[in-house]
C-alpha atoms as a PDB file:
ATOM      1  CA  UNK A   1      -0.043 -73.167  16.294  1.00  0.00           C
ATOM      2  CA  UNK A   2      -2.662 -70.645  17.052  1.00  0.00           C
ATOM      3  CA  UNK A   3      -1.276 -67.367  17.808  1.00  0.00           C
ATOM      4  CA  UNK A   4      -4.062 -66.622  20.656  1.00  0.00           C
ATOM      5  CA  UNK A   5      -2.684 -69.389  22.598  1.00  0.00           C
ATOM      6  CA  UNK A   6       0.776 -68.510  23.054  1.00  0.00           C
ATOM      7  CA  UNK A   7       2.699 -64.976  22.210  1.00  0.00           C
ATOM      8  CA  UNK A   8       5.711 -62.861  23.241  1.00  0.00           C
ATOM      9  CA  UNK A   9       5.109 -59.568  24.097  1.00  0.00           C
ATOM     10  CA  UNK A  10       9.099 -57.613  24.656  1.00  0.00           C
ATOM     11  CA  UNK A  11       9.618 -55.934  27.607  1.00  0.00           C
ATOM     12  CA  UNK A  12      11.783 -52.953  28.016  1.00  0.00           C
ATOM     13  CA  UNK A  13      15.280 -53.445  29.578  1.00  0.00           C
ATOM     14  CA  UNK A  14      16.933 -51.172  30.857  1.00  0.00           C
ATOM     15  CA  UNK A  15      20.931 -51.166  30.475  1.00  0.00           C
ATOM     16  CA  UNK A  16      22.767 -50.032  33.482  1.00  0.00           C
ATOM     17  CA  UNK A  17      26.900 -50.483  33.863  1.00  0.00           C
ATOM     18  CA  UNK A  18      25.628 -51.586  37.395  1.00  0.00           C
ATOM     19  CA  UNK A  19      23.090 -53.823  36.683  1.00  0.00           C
ATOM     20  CA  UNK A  20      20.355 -54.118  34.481  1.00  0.00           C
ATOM     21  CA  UNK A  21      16.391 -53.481  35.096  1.00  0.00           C
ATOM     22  CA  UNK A  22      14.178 -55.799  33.619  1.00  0.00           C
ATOM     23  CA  UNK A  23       9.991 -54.430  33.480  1.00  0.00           C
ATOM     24  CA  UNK A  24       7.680 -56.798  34.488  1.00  0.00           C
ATOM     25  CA  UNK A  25       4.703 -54.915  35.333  1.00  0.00           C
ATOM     26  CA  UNK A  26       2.963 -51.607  34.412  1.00  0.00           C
ATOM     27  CA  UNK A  27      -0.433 -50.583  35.495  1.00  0.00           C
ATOM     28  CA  UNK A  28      -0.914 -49.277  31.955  1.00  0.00           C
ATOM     29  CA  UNK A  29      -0.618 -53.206  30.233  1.00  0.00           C
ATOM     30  CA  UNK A  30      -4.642 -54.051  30.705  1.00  0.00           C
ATOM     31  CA  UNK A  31      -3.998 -57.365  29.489  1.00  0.00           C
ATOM     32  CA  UNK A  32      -2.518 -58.293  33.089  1.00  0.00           C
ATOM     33  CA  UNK A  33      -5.155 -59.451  35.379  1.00  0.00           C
ATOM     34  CA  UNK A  34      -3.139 -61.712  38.151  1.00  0.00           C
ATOM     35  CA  UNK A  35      -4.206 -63.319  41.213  1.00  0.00           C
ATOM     36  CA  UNK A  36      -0.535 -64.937  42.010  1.00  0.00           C
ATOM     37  CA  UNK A  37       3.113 -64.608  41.421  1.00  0.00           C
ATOM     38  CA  UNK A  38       6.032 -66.863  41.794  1.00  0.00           C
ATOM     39  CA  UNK A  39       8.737 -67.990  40.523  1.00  0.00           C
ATOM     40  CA  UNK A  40      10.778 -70.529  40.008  1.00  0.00           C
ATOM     41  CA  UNK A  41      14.492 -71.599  39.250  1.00  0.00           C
ATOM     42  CA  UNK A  42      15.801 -74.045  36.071  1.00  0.00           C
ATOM     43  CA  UNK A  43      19.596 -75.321  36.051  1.00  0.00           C
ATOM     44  CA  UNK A  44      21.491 -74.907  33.206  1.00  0.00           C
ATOM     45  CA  UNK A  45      20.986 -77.804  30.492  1.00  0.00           C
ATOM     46  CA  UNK A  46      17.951 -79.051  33.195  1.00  0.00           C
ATOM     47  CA  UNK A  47      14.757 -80.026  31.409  1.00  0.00           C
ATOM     48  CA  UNK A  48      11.144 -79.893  33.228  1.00  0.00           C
ATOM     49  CA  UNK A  49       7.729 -81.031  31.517  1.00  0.00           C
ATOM     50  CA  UNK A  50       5.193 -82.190  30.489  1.00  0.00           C
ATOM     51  CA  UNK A  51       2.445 -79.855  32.078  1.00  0.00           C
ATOM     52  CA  UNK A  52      -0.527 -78.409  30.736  1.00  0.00           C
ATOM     53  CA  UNK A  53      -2.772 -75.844  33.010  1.00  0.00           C
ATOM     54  CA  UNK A  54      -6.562 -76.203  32.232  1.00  0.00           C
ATOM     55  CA  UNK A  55      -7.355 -73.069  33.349  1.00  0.00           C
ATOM     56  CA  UNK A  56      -4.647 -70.997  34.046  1.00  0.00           C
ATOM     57  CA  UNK A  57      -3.172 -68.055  31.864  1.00  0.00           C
ATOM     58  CA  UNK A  58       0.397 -67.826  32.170  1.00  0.00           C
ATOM     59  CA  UNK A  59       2.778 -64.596  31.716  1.00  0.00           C
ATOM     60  CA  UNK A  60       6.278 -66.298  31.795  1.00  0.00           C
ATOM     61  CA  UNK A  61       9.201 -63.593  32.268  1.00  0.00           C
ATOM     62  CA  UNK A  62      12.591 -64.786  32.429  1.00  0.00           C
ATOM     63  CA  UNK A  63      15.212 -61.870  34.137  1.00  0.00           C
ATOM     64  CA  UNK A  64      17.531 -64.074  35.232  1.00  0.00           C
ATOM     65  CA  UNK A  65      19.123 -66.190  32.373  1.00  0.00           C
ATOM     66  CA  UNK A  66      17.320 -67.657  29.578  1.00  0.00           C
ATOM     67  CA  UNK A  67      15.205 -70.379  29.163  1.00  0.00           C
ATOM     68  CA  UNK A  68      14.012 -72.208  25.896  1.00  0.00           C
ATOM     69  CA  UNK A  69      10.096 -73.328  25.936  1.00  0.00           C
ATOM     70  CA  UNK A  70       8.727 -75.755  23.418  1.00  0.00           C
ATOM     71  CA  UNK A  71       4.366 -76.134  23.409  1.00  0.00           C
ATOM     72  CA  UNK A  72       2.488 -78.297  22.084  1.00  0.00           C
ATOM     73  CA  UNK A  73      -0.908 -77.548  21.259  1.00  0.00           C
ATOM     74  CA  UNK A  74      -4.207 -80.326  21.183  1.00  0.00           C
ATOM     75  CA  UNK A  75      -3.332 -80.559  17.110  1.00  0.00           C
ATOM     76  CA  UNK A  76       0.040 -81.680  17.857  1.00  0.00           C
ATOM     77  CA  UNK A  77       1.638 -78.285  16.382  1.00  0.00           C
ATOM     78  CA  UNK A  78       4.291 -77.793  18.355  1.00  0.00           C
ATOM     79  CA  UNK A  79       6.014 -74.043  18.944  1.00  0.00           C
ATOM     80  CA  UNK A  80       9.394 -73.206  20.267  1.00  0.00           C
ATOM     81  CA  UNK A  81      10.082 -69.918  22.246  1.00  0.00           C
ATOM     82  CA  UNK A  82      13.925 -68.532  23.821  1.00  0.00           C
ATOM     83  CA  UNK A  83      12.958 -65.785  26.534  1.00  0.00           C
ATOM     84  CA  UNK A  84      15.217 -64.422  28.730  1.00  0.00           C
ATOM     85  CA  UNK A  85      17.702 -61.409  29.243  1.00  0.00           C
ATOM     86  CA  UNK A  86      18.980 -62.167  25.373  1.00  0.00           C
ATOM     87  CA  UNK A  87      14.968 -61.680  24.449  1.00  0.00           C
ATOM     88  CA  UNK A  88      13.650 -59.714  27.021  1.00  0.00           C
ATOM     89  CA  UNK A  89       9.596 -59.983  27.281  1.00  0.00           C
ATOM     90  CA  UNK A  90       7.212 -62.095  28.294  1.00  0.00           C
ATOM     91  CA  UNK A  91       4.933 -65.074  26.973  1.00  0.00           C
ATOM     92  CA  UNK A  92       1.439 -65.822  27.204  1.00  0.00           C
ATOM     93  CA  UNK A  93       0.489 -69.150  27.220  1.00  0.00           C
ATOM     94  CA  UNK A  94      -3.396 -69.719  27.345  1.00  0.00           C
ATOM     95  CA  UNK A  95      -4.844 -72.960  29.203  1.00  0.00           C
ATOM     96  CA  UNK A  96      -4.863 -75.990  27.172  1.00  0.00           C
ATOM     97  CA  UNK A  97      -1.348 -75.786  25.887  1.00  0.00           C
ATOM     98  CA  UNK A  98       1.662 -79.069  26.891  1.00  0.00           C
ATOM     99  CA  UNK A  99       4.789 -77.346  27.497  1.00  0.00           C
ATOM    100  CA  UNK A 100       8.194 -78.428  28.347  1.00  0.00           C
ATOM    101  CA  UNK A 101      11.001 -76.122  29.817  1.00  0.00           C
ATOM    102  CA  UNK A 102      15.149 -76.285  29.410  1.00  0.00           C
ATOM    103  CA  UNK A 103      17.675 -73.608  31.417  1.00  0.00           C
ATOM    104  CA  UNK A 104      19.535 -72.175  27.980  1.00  0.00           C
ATOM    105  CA  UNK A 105      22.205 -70.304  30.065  1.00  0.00           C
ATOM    106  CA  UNK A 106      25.663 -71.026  32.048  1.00  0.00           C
ATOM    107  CA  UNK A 107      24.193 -70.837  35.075  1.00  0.00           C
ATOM    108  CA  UNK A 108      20.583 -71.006  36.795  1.00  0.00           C
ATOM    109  CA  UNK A 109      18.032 -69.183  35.118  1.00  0.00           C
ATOM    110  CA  UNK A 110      14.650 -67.594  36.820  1.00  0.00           C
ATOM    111  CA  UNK A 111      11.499 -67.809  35.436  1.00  0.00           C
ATOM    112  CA  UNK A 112       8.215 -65.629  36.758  1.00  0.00           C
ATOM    113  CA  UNK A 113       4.637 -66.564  36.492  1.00  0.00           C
ATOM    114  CA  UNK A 114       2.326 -63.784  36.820  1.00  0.00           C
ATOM    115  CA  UNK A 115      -0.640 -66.246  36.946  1.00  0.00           C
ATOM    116  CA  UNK A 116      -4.268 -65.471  36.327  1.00  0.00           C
ATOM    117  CA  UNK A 117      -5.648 -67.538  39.055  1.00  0.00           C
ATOM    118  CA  UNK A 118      -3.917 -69.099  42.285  1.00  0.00           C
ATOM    119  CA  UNK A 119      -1.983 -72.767  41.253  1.00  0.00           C
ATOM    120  CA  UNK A 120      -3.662 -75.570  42.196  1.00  0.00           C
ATOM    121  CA  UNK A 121      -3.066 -79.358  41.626  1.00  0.00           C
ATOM    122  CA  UNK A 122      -6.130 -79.937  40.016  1.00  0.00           C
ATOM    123  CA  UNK A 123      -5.930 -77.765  37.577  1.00  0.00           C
ATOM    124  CA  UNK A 124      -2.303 -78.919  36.132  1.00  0.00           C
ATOM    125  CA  UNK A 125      -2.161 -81.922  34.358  1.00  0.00           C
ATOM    126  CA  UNK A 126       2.085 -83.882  33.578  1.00  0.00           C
ATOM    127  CA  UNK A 127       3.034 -86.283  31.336  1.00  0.00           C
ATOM    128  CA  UNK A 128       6.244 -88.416  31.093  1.00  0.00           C
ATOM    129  CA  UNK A 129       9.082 -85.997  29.543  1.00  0.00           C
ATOM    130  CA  UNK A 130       9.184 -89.022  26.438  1.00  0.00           C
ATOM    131  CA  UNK A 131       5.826 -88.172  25.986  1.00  0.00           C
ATOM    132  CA  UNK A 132       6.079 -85.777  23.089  1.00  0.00           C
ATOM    133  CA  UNK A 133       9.093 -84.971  20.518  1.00  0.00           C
ATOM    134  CA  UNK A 134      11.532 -82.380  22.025  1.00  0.00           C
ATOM    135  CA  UNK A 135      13.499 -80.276  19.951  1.00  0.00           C
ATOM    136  CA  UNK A 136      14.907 -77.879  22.768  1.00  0.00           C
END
Protein backbone atom coordinates (compact mmCIF):
# COMPACT_ATOMS: atom_id res chain seq x y z
CA UNK A 1 0.00 0.00 0.00
CA UNK A 2 1.13 3.50 -0.53
CA UNK A 3 3.00 4.82 2.29
CA UNK A 4 1.39 8.51 1.89
CA UNK A 5 -1.87 7.08 2.70
CA UNK A 6 -1.39 5.57 5.93
CA UNK A 7 1.81 5.85 8.49
CA UNK A 8 2.75 5.61 12.19
CA UNK A 9 4.46 8.28 13.57
CA UNK A 10 5.66 7.07 17.71
CA UNK A 11 4.81 9.19 20.27
CA UNK A 12 6.75 9.66 23.39
CA UNK A 13 5.48 7.93 26.60
CA UNK A 14 6.28 8.78 29.45
CA UNK A 15 6.76 5.99 32.30
CA UNK A 16 5.55 6.99 35.66
CA UNK A 17 5.17 4.26 38.79
CA UNK A 18 1.84 6.30 39.08
CA UNK A 19 0.62 6.33 35.84
CA UNK A 20 1.82 6.80 32.56
CA UNK A 21 1.64 10.04 30.13
CA UNK A 22 0.92 9.42 26.73
CA UNK A 23 1.78 12.83 24.07
CA UNK A 24 -0.73 13.54 21.79
CA UNK A 25 -0.13 16.95 20.75
CA UNK A 26 2.78 19.45 20.40
CA UNK A 27 2.58 22.78 18.79
CA UNK A 28 5.96 21.99 17.25
CA UNK A 29 4.39 18.72 14.95
CA UNK A 30 3.26 21.10 11.76
CA UNK A 31 1.78 18.21 10.24
CA UNK A 32 -1.33 18.59 12.72
CA UNK A 33 -3.89 20.85 11.35
CA UNK A 34 -7.34 19.72 13.27
CA UNK A 35 -10.68 21.10 13.27
CA UNK A 36 -12.21 18.23 15.75
CA UNK A 37 -11.37 15.74 18.37
CA UNK A 38 -13.09 12.78 19.80
CA UNK A 39 -12.87 9.74 20.75
CA UNK A 40 -14.21 6.74 20.96
CA UNK A 41 -14.25 3.34 22.95
CA UNK A 42 -13.69 -0.52 21.33
CA UNK A 43 -14.40 -3.71 23.66
CA UNK A 44 -12.01 -6.18 23.88
CA UNK A 45 -12.19 -8.87 20.93
CA UNK A 46 -15.13 -6.20 19.41
CA UNK A 47 -14.73 -5.59 15.69
CA UNK A 48 -16.09 -2.23 13.90
CA UNK A 49 -15.88 -1.54 9.98
CA UNK A 50 -16.11 -1.07 7.05
CA UNK A 51 -15.70 2.84 6.75
CA UNK A 52 -13.88 4.88 4.46
CA UNK A 53 -13.76 8.94 4.96
CA UNK A 54 -13.67 10.80 1.55
CA UNK A 55 -12.26 13.64 2.84
CA UNK A 56 -11.14 13.40 6.13
CA UNK A 57 -7.44 12.95 7.44
CA UNK A 58 -7.31 10.92 10.40
CA UNK A 59 -4.58 10.94 13.37
CA UNK A 60 -5.67 7.76 15.33
CA UNK A 61 -3.93 7.61 18.95
CA UNK A 62 -4.72 4.83 21.09
CA UNK A 63 -3.71 5.64 25.16
CA UNK A 64 -5.93 3.47 26.51
CA UNK A 65 -5.35 -0.22 25.42
CA UNK A 66 -4.52 -1.31 22.05
CA UNK A 67 -6.27 -1.67 19.07
CA UNK A 68 -5.34 -3.61 15.78
CA UNK A 69 -6.36 -1.67 12.35
CA UNK A 70 -6.39 -3.44 9.04
CA UNK A 71 -6.88 -0.83 5.56
CA UNK A 72 -7.58 -1.50 2.56
CA UNK A 73 -6.64 0.69 -0.10
CA UNK A 74 -8.73 1.25 -3.84
CA UNK A 75 -5.99 -1.56 -5.27
CA UNK A 76 -7.15 -3.99 -2.82
CA UNK A 77 -3.62 -3.90 -0.88
CA UNK A 78 -4.52 -4.32 2.32
CA UNK A 79 -2.18 -3.05 5.52
CA UNK A 80 -2.34 -4.09 9.09
CA UNK A 81 -1.35 -1.68 12.00
CA UNK A 82 -1.28 -2.58 16.28
CA UNK A 83 -1.28 0.98 18.05
CA UNK A 84 -1.73 1.41 21.42
CA UNK A 85 0.18 1.75 24.85
CA UNK A 86 2.41 -1.51 23.61
CA UNK A 87 3.21 0.88 20.32
CA UNK A 88 2.74 4.17 21.42
CA UNK A 89 2.16 6.78 18.35
CA UNK A 90 -0.18 7.68 16.13
CA UNK A 91 -1.48 6.81 12.48
CA UNK A 92 -2.35 8.78 9.62
CA UNK A 93 -4.78 7.55 7.48
CA UNK A 94 -5.47 9.82 4.34
CA UNK A 95 -9.15 9.92 2.76
CA UNK A 96 -9.88 7.19 0.46
CA UNK A 97 -8.66 4.36 2.58
CA UNK A 98 -11.54 1.10 3.95
CA UNK A 99 -10.58 0.34 7.36
CA UNK A 100 -11.78 -2.03 9.90
CA UNK A 101 -11.03 -1.81 13.74
CA UNK A 102 -10.65 -4.80 16.62
CA UNK A 103 -10.03 -3.91 20.67
CA UNK A 104 -6.50 -6.10 21.01
CA UNK A 105 -6.50 -5.71 24.86
CA UNK A 106 -8.23 -7.33 28.15
CA UNK A 107 -10.29 -4.70 28.59
CA UNK A 108 -11.80 -1.56 26.62
CA UNK A 109 -9.46 0.24 24.65
CA UNK A 110 -9.69 4.21 23.59
CA UNK A 111 -9.03 5.41 20.43
CA UNK A 112 -8.57 9.44 19.52
CA UNK A 113 -9.23 11.11 16.27
CA UNK A 114 -7.60 14.33 15.87
CA UNK A 115 -9.59 14.94 12.63
CA UNK A 116 -8.79 17.41 9.90
CA UNK A 117 -12.24 18.57 9.30
CA UNK A 118 -15.53 18.25 11.53
CA UNK A 119 -17.32 14.42 10.92
CA UNK A 120 -20.06 14.43 8.90
CA UNK A 121 -22.32 11.64 7.45
CA UNK A 122 -21.76 12.47 4.09
CA UNK A 123 -18.49 12.29 3.98
CA UNK A 124 -18.12 8.54 5.53
CA UNK A 125 -19.00 5.86 3.48
CA UNK A 126 -19.63 1.61 5.48
CA UNK A 127 -19.72 -1.51 4.07
CA UNK A 128 -20.90 -4.91 5.48
CA UNK A 129 -17.95 -6.20 7.91
CA UNK A 130 -17.92 -9.56 5.17
CA UNK A 131 -17.17 -7.15 2.76
CA UNK A 132 -13.42 -7.48 2.57
CA UNK A 133 -10.90 -10.32 3.94
CA UNK A 134 -9.99 -9.67 7.64
CA UNK A 135 -6.94 -10.85 9.02
CA UNK A 136 -7.14 -8.97 12.50
Amino acid sequence: MNNNNIFFKKMNKIFHEDGNIFHIYKESIAEFNFKEIYASTIKSKALKGWKKHTKMTMRLFVPSGNVTFQFYDEFGHSTVECVGEDRYGYLTVKPGIWFAFRGSSDASSIILNLADIEHSEGEVQRLPINSFKLTI
